[in-house]
PDB file of N, CA and C in Angstrom:
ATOM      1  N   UNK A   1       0.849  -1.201   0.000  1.00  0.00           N
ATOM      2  CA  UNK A   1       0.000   0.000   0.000  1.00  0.00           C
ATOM      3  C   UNK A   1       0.878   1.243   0.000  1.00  0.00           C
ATOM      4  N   UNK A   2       0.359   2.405  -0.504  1.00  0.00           N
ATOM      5  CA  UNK A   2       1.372   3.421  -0.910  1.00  0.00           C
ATOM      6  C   UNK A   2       1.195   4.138   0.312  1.00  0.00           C
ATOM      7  N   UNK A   3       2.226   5.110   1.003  1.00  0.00           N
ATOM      8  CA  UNK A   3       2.320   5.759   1.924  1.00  0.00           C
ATOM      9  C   UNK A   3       0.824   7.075   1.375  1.00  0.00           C
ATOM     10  N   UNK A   4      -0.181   6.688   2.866  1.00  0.00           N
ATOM     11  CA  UNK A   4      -1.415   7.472   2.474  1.00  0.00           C
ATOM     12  C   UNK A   4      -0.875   9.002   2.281  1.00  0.00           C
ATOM     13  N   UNK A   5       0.717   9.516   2.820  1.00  0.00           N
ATOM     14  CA  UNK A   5       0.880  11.263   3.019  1.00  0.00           C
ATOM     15  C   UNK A   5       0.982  11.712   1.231  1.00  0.00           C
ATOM     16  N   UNK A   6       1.655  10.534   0.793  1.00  0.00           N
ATOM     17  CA  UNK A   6       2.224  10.485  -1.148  1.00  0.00           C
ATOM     18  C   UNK A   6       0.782  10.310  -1.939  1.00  0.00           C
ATOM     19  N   UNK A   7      -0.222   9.499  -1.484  1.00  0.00           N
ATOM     20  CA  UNK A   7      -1.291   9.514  -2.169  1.00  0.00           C
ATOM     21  C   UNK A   7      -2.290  10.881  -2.305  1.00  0.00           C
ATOM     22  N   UNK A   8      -2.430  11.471  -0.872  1.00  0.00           N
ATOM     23  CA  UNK A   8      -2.717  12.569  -0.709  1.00  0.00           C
ATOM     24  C   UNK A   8      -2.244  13.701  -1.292  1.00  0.00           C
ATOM     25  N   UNK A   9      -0.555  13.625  -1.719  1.00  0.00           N
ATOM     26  CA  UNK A   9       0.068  14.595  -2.981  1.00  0.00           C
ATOM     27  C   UNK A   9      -0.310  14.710  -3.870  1.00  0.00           C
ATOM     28  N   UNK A  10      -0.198  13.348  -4.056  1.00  0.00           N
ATOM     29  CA  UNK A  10      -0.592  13.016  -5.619  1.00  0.00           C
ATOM     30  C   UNK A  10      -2.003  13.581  -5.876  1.00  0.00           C
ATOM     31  N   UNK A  11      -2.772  13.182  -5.287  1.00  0.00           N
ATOM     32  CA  UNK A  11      -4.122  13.619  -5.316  1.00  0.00           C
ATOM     33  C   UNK A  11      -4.427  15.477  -5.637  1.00  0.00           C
ATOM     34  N   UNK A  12      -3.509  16.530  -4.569  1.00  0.00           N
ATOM     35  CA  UNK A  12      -3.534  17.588  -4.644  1.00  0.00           C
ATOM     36  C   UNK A  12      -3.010  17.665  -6.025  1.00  0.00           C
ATOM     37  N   UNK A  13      -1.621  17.143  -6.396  1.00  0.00           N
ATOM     38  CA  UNK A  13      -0.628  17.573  -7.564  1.00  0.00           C
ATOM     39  C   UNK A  13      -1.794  17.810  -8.936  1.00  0.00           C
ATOM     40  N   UNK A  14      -2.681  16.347  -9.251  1.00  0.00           N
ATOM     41  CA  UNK A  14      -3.406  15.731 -10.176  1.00  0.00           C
ATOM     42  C   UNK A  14      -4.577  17.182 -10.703  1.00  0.00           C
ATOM     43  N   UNK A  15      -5.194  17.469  -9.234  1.00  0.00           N
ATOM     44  CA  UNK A  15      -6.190  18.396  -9.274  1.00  0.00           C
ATOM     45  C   UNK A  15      -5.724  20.204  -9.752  1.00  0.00           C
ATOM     46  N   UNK A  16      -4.181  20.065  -9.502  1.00  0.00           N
ATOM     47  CA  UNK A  16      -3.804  21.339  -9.078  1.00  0.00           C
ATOM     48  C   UNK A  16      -3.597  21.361 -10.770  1.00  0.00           C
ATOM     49  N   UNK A  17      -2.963  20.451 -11.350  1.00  0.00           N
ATOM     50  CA  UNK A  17      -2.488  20.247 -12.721  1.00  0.00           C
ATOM     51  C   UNK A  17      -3.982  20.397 -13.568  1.00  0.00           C
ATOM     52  N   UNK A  18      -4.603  19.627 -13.372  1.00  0.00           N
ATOM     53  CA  UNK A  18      -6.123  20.039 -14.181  1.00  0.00           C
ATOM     54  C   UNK A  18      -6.589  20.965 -14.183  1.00  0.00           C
ATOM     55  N   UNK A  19      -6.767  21.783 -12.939  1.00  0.00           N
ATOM     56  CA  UNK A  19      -7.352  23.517 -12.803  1.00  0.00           C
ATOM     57  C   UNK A  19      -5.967  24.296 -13.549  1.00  0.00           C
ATOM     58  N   UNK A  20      -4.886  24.297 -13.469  1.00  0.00           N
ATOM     59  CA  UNK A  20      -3.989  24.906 -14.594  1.00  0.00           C
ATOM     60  C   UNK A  20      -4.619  24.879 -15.678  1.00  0.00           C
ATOM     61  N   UNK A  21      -4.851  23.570 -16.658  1.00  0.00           N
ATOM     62  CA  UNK A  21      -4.788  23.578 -17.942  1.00  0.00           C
ATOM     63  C   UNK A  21      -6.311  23.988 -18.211  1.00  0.00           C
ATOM     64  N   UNK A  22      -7.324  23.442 -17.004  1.00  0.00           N
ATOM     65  CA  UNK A  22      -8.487  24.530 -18.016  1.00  0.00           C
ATOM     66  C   UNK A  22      -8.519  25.954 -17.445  1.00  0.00           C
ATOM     67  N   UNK A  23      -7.850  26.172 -16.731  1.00  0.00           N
ATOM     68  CA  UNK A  23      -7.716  27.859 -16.506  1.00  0.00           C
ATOM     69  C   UNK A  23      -6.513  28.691 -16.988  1.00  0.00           C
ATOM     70  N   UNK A  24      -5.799  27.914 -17.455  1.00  0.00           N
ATOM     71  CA  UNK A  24      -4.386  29.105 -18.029  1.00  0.00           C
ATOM     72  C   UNK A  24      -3.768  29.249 -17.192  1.00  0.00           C
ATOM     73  N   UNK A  25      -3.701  29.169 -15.644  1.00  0.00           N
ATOM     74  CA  UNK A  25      -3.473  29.706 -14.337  1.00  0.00           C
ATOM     75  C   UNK A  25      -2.339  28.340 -14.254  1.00  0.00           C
ATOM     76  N   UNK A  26      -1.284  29.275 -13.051  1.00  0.00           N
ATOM     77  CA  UNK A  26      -0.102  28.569 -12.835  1.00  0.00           C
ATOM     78  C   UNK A  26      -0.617  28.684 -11.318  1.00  0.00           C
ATOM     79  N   UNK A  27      -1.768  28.137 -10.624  1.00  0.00           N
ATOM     80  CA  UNK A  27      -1.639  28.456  -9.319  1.00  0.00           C
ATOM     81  C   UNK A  27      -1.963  27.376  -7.795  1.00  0.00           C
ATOM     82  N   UNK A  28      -0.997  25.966  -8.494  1.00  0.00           N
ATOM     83  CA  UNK A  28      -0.581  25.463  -7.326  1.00  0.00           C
ATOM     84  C   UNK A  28      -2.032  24.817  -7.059  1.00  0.00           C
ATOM     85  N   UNK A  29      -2.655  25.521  -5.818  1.00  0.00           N
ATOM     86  CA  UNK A  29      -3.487  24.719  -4.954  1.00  0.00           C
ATOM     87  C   UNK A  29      -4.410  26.039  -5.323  1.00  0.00           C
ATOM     88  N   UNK A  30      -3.882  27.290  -4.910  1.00  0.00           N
ATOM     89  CA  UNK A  30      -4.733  28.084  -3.976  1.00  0.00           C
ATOM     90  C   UNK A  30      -6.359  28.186  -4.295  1.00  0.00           C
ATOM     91  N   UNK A  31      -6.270  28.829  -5.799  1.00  0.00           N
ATOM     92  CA  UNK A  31      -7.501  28.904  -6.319  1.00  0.00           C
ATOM     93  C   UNK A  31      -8.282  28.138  -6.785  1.00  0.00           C
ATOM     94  N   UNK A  32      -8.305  27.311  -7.244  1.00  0.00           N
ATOM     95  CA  UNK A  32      -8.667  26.017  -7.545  1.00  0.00           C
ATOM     96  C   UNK A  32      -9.813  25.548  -5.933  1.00  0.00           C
ATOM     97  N   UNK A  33      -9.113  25.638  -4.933  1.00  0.00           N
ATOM     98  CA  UNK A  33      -9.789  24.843  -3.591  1.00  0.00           C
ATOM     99  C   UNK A  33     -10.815  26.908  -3.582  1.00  0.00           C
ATOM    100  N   UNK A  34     -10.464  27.689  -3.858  1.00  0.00           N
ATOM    101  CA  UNK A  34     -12.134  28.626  -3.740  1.00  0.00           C
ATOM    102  C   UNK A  34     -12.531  28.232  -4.741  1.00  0.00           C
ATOM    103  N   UNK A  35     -12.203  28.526  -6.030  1.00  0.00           N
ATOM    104  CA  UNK A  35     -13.423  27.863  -6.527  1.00  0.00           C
ATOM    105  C   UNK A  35     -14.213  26.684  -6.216  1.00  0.00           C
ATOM    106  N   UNK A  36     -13.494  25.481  -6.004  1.00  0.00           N
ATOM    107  CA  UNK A  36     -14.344  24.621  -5.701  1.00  0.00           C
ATOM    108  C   UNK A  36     -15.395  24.583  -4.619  1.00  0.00           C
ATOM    109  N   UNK A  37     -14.783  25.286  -3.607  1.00  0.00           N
ATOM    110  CA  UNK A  37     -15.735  25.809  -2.501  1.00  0.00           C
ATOM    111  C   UNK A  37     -16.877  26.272  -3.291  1.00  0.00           C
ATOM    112  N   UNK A  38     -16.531  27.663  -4.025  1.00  0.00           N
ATOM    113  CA  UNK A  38     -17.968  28.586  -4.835  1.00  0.00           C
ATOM    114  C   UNK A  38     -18.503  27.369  -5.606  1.00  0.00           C
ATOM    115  N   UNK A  39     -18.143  26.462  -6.188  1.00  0.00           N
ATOM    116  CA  UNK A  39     -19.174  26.109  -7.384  1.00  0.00           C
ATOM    117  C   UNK A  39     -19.904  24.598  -6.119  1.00  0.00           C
ATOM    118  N   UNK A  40     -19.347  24.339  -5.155  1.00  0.00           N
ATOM    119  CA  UNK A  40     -19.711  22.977  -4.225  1.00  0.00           C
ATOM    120  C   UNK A  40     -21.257  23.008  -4.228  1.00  0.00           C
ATOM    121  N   UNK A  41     -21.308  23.887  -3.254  1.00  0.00           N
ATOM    122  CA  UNK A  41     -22.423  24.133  -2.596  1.00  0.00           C
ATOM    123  C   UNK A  41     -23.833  24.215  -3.709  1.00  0.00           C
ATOM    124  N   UNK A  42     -23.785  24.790  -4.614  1.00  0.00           N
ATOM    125  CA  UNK A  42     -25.502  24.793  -5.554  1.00  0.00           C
ATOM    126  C   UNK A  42     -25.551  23.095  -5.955  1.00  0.00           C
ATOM    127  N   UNK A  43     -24.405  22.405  -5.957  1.00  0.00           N
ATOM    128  CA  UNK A  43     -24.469  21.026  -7.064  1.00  0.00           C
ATOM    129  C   UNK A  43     -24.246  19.651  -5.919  1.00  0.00           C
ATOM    130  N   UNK A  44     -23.962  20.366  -4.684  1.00  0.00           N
ATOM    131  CA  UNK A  44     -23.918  19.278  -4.152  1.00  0.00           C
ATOM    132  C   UNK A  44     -25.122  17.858  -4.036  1.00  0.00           C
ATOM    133  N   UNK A  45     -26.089  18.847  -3.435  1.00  0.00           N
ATOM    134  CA  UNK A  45     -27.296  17.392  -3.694  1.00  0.00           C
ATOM    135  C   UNK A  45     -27.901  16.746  -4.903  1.00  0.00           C
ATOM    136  N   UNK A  46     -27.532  17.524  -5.807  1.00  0.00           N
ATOM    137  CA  UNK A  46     -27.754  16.876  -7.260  1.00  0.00           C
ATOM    138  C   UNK A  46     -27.176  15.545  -7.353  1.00  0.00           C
ATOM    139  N   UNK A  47     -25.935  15.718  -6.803  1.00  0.00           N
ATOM    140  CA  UNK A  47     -25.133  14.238  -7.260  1.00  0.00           C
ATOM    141  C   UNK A  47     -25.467  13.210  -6.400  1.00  0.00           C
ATOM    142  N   UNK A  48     -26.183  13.096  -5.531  1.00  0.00           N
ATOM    143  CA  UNK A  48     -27.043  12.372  -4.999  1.00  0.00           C
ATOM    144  C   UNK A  48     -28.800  11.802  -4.868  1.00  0.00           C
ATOM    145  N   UNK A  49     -28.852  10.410  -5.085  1.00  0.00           N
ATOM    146  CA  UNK A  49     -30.273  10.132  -5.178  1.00  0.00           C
ATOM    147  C   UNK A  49     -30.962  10.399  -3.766  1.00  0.00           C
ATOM    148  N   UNK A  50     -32.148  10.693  -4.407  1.00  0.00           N
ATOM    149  CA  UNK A  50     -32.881  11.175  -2.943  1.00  0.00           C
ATOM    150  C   UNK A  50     -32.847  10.021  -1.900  1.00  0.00           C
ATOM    151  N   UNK A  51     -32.319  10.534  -0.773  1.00  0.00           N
ATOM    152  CA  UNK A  51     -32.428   9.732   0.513  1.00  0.00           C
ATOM    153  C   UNK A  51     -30.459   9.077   0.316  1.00  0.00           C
ATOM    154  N   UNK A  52     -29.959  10.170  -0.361  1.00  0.00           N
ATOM    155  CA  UNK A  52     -28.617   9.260  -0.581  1.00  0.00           C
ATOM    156  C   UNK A  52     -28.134  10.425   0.674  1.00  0.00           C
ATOM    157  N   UNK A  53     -26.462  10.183   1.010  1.00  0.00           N
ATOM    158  CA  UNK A  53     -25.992  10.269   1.704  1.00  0.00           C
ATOM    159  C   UNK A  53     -24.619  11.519   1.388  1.00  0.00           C
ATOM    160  N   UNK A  54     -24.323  12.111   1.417  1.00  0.00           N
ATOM    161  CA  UNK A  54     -22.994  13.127   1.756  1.00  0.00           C
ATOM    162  C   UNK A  54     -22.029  13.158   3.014  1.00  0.00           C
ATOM    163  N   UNK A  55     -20.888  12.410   3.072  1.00  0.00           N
ATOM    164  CA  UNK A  55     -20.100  12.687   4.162  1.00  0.00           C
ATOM    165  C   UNK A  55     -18.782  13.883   3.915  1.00  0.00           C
ATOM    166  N   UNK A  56     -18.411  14.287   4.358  1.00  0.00           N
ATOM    167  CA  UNK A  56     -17.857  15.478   4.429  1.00  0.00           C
ATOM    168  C   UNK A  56     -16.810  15.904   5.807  1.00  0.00           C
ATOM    169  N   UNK A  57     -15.418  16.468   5.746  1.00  0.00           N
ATOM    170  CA  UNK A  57     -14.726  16.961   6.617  1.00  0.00           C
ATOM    171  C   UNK A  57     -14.410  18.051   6.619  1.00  0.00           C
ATOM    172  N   UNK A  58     -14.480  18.947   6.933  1.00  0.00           N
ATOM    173  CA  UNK A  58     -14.264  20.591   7.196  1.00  0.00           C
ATOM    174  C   UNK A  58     -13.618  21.226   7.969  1.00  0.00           C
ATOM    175  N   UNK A  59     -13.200  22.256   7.978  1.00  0.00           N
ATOM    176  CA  UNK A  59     -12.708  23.306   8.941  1.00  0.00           C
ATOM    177  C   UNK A  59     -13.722  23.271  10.155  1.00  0.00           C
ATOM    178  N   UNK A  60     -12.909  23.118  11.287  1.00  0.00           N
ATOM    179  CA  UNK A  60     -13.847  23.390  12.554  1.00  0.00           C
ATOM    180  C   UNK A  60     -14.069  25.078  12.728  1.00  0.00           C
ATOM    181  N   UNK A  61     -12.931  25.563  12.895  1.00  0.00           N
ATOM    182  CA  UNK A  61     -13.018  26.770  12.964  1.00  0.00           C
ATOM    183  C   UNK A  61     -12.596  27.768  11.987  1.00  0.00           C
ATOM    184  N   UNK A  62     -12.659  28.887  11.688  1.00  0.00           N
ATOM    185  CA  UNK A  62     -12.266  29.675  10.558  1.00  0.00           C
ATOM    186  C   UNK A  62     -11.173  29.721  10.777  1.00  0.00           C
ATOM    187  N   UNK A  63     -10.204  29.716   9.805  1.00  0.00           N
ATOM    188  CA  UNK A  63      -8.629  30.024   9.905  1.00  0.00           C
ATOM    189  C   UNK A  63      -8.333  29.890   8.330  1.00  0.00           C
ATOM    190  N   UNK A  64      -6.890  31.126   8.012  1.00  0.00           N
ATOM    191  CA  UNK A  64      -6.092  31.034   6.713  1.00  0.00           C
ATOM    192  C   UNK A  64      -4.739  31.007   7.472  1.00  0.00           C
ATOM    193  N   UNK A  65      -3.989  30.126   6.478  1.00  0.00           N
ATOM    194  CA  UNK A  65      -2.314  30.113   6.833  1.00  0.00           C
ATOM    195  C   UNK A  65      -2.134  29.117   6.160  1.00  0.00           C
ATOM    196  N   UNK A  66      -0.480  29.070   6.812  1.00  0.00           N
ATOM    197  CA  UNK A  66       0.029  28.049   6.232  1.00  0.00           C
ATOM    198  C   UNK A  66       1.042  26.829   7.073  1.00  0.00           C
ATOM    199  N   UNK A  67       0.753  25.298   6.550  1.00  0.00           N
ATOM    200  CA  UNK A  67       1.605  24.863   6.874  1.00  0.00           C
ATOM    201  C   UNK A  67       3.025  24.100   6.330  1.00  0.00           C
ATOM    202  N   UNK A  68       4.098  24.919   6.870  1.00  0.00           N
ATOM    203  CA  UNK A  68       5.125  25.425   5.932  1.00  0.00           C
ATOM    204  C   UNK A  68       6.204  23.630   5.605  1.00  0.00           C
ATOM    205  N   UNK A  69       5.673  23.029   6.480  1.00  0.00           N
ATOM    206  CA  UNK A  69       5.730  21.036   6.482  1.00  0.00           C
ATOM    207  C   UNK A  69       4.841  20.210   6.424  1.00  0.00           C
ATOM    208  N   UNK A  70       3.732  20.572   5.548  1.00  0.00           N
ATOM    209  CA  UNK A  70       3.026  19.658   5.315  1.00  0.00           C
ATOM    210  C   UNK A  70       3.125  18.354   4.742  1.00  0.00           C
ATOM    211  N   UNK A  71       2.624  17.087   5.815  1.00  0.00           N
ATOM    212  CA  UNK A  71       2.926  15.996   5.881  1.00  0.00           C
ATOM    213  C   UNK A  71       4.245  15.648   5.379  1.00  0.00           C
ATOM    214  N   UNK A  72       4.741  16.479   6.210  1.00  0.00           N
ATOM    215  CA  UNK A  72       6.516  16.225   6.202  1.00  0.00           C
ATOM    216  C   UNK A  72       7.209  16.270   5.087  1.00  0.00           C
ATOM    217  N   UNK A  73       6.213  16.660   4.383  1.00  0.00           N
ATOM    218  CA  UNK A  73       7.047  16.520   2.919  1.00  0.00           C
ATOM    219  C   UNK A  73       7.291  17.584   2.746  1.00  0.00           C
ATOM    220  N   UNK A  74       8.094  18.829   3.393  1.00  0.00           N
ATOM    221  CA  UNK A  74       8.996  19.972   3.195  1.00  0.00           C
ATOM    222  C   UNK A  74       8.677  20.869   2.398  1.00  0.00           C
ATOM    223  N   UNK A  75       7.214  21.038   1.496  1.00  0.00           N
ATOM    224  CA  UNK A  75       6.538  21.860   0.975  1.00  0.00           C
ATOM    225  C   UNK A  75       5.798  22.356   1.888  1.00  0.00           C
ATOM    226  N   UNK A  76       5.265  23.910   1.490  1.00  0.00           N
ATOM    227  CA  UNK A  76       4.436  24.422   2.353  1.00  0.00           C
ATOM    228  C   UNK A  76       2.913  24.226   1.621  1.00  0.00           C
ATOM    229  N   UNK A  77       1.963  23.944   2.563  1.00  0.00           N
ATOM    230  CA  UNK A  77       0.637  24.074   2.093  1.00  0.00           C
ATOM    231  C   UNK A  77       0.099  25.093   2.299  1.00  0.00           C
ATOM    232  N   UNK A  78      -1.219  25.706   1.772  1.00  0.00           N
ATOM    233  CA  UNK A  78      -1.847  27.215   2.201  1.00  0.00           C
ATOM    234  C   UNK A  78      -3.084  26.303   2.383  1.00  0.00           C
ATOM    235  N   UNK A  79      -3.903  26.900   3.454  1.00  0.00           N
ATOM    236  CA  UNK A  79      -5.152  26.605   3.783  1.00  0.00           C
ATOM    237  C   UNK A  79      -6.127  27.719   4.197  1.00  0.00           C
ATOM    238  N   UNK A  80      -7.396  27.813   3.824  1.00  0.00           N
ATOM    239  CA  UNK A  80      -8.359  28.332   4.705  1.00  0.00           C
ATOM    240  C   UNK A  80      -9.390  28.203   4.279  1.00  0.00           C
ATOM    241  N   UNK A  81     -10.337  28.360   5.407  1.00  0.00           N
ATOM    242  CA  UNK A  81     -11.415  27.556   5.303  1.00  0.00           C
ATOM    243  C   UNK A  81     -12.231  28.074   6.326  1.00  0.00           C
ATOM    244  N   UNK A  82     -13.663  28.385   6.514  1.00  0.00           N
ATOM    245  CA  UNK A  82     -14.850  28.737   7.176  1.00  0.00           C
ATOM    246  C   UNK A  82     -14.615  27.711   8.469  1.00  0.00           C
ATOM    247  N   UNK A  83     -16.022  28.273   8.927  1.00  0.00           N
ATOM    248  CA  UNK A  83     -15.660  28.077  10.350  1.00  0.00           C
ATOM    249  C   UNK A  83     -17.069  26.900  10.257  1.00  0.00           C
ATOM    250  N   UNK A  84     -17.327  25.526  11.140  1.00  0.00           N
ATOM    251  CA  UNK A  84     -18.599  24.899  11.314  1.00  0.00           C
ATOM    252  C   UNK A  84     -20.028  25.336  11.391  1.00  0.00           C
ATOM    253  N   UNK A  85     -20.343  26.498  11.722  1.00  0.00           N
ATOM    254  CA  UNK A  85     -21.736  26.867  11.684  1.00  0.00           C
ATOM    255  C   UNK A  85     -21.725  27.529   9.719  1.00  0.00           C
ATOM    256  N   UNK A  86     -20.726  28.136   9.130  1.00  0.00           N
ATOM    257  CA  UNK A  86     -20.757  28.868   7.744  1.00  0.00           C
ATOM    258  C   UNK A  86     -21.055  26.917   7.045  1.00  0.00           C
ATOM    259  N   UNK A  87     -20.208  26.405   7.023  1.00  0.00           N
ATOM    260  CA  UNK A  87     -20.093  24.880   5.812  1.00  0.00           C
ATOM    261  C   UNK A  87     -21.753  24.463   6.733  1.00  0.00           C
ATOM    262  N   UNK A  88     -22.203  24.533   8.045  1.00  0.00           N
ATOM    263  CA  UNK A  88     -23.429  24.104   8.514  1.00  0.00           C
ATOM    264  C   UNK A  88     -24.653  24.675   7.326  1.00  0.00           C
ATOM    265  N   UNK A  89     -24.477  25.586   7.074  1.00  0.00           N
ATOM    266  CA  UNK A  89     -25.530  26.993   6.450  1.00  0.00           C
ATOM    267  C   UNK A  89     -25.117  26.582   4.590  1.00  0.00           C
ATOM    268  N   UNK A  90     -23.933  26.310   4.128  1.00  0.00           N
ATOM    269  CA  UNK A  90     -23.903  26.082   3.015  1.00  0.00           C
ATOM    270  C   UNK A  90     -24.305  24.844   2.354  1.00  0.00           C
ATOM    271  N   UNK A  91     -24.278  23.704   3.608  1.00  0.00           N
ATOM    272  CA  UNK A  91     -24.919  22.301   3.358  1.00  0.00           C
ATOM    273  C   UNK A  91     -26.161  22.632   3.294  1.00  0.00           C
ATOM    274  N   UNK A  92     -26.962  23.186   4.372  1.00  0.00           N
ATOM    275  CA  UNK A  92     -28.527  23.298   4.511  1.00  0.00           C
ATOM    276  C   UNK A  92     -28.876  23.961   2.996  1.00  0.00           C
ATOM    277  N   UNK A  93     -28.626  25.264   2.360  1.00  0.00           N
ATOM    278  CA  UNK A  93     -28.082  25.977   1.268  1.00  0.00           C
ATOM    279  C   UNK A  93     -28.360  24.864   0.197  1.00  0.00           C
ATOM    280  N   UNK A  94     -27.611  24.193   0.035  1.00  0.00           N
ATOM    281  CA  UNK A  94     -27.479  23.030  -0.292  1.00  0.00           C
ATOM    282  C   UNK A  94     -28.513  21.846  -1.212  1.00  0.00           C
ATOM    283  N   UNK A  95     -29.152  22.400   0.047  1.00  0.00           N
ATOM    284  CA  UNK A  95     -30.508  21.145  -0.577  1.00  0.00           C
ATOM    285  C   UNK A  95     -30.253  19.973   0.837  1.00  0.00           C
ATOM    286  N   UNK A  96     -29.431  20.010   1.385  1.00  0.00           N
ATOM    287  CA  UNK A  96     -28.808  18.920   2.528  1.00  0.00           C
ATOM    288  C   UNK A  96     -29.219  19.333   3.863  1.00  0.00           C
ATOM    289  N   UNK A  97     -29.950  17.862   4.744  1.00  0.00           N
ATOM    290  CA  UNK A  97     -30.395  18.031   6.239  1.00  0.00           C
ATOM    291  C   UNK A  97     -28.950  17.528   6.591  1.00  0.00           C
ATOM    292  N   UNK A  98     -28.352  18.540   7.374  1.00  0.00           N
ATOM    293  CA  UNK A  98     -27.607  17.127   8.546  1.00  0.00           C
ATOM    294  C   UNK A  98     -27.623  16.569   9.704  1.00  0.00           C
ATOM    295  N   UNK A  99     -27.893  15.159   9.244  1.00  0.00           N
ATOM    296  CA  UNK A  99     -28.154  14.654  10.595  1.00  0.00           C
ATOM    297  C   UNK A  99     -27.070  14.217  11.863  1.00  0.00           C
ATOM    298  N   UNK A 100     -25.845  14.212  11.698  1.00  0.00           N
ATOM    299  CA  UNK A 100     -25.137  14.180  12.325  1.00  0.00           C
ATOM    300  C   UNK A 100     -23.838  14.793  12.039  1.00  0.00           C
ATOM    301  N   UNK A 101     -22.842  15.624  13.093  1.00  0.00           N
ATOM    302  CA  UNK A 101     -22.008  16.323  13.393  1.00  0.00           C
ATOM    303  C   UNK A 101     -21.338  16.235  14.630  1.00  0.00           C
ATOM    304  N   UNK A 102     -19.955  15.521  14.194  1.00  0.00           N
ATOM    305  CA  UNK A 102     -19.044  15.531  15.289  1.00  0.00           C
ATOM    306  C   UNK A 102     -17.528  16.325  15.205  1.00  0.00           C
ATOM    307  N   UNK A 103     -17.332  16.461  15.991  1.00  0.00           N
ATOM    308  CA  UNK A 103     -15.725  17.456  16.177  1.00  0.00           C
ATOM    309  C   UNK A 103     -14.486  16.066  16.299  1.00  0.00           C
ATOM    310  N   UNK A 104     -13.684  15.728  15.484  1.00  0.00           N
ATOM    311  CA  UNK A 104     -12.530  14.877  15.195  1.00  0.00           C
ATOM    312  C   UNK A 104     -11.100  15.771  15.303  1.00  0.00           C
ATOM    313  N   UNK A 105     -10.708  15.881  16.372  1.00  0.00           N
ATOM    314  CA  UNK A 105      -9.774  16.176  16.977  1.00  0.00           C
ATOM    315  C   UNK A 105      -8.586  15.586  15.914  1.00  0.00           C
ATOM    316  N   UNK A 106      -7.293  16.691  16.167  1.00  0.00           N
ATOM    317  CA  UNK A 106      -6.252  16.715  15.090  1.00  0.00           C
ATOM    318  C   UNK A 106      -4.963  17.187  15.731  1.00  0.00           C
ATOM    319  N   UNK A 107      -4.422  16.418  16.774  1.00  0.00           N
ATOM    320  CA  UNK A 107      -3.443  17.722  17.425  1.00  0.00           C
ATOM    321  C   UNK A 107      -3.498  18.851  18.399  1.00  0.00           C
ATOM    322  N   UNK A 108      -3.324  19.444  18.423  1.00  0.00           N
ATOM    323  CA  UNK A 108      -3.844  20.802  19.305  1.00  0.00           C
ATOM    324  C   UNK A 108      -5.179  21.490  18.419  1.00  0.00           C
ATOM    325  N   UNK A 109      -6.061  20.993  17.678  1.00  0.00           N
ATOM    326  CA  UNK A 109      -7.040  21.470  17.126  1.00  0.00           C
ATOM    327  C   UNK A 109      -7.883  20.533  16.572  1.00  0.00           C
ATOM    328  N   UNK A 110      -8.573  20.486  15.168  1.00  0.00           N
ATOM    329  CA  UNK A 110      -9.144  19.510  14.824  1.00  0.00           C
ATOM    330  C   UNK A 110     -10.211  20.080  13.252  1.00  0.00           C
ATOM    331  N   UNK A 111     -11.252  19.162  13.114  1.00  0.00           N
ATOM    332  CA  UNK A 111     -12.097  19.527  12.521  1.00  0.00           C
ATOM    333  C   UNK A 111     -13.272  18.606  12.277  1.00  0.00           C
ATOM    334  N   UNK A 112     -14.132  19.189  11.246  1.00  0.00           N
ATOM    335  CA  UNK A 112     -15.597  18.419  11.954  1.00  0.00           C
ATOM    336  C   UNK A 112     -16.421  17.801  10.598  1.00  0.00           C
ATOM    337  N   UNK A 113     -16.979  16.841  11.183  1.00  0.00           N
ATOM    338  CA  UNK A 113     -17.540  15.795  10.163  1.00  0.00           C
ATOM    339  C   UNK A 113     -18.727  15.681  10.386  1.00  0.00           C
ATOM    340  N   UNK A 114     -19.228  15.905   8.789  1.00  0.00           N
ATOM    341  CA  UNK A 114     -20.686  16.424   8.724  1.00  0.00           C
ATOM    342  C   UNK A 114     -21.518  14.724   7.942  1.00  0.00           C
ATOM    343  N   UNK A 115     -22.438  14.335   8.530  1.00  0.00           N
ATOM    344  CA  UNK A 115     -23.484  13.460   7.487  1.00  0.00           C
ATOM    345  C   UNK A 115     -24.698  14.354   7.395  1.00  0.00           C
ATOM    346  N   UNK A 116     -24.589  14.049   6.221  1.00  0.00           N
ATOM    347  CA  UNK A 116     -25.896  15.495   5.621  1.00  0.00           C
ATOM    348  C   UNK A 116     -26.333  14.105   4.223  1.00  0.00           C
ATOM    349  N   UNK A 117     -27.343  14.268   4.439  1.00  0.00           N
ATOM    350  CA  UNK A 117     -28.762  13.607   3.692  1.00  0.00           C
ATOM    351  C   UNK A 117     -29.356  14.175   2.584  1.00  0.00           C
ATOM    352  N   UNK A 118     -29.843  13.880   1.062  1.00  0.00           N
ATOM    353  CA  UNK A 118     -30.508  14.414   0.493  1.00  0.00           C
ATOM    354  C   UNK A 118     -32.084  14.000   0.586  1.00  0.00           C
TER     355      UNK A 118
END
């Protein structure tokens, strides 16, 4: 099995490389993760049959920065992200009930996992 921190690169690298080529844009991560934020939320329950399911992990609390060792792999990541009651309001928004919400601790912080229902 491949080290999950390299799959998770790969994964960012793949996405970061696709939003380049249909945007012209040389920009890494940053923009790519707002847009996807802006376009999430109207299409989310579409892609689900009624009574289907959405799981989801989020920012617990609002915060932008960076972490300058992410998963040790000596690149810096940029992050930010809304706070649990804003992603609460954009699921509902959404078309999505959620029925359950817990806080998953991460270190000296954490973040929170949403099941939201169509």
């Amino acid at each position: 099995m491949d080290d999950p921190k390299q799959v998770v690169r790969r994964g960012y690298d793949v996405l970061s490389t696709r939003y380049d080529e249909a945007t012209g844009a040389d920009s890494k991560y940053r923009t790519w993760i707002g847009d996807l934020l802006a376009r999430l939320d109207p299409t989310i329950a579409r892609w689900l049959r009624p009574g289907g399911w959405f799981l989801c992990t989020t920012g617990d609390g609002a915060w932008t920065g960076t972490d300058e060792n992410w998963l040790g792999g000596g690149a810096p990541m940029w992050w930010s992200h809304a706070d649990a009651a804003t992603y609460r309001n954009w699921l509902a928004e959404a078309g999505l009930t959620v029925h359950t919400e817990a806080f998953v601790p991460e270190g000296s912080g954490g973040h929170r996992l949403f099941w939201a229902c169509r």
